[in-house]
Protein backbone atom coordinates (compact mmCIF):
# COMPACT_ATOMS: atom_id res chain seq x y z
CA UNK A 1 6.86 -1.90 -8.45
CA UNK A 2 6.53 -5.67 -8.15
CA UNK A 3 8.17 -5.78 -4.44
CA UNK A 4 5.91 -3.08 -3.21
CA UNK A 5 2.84 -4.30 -4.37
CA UNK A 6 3.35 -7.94 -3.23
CA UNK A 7 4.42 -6.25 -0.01
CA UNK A 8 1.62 -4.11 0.43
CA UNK A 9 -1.04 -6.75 -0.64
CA UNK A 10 1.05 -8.96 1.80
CA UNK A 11 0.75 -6.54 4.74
CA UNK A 12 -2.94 -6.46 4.34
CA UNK A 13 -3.46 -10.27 3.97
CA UNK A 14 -1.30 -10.67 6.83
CA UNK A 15 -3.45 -8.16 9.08
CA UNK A 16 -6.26 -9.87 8.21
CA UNK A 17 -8.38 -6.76 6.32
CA UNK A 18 -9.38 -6.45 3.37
CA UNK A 19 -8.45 -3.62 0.97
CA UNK A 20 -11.64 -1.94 1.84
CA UNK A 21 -10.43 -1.57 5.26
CA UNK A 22 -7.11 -0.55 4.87
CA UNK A 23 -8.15 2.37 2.38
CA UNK A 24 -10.17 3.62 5.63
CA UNK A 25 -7.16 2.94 7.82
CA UNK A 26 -4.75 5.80 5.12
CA UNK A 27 -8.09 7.99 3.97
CA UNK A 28 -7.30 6.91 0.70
CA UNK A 29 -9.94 5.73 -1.80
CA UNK A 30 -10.18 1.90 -2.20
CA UNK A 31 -9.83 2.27 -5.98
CA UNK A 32 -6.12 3.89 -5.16
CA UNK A 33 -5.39 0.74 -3.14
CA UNK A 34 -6.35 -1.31 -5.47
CA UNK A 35 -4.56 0.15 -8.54
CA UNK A 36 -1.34 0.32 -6.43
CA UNK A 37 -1.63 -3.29 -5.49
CA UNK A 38 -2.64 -4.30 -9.59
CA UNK A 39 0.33 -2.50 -10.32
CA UNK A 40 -2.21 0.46 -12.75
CA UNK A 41 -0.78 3.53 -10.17
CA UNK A 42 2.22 4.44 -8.94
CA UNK A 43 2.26 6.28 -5.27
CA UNK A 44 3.14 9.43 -5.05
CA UNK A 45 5.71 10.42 -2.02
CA UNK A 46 2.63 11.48 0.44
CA UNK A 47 0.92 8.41 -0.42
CA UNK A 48 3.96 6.70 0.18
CA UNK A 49 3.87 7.85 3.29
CA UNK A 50 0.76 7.54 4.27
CA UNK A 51 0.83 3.99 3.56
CA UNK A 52 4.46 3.57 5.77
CA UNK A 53 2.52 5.05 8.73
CA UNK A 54 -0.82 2.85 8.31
CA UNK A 55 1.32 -0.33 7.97
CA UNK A 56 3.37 0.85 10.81
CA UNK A 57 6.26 0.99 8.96
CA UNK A 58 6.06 -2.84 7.57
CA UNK A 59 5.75 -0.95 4.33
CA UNK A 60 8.46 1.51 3.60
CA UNK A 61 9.18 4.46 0.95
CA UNK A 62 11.87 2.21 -0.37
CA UNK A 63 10.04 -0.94 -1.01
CA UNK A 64 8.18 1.46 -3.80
CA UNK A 65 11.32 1.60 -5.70
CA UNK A 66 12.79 -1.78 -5.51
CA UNK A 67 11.50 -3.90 -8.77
């Protein structure tokens, strides 16, 4: 989960938002963001998804499983 969470926390540094934002961006809860990024939660496939679509696909399903 390393990979994806540098990658995720990445994507949103590079966009310039903050986590705050880019919860609003998937619908999911800032606390979920932030747990996936801290490395506490582990996405489940719709989430995964979700999260491939709001980075437009800078963030992929199989970053989650690369460690």
């Amino acid at each position: 989960m390393k990979i994806l969470r540098m990658k995720l926390d990445q994507f949103i540094k590079q966009q310039g938002m903050t986590q705050t934002q880019f919860a609003k961006r998937t619908g999911l809860s800032v606390s979920s963001i932030s747990r996936i990024i801290n490395g506490e939660r582990e996405p489940s496939l719709r989430v995964m998804q979700i999260i491939y679509r709001a980075s437009d696909g800078k963030v992929r399903p199989d970053d989650f499983f690369t460690d």
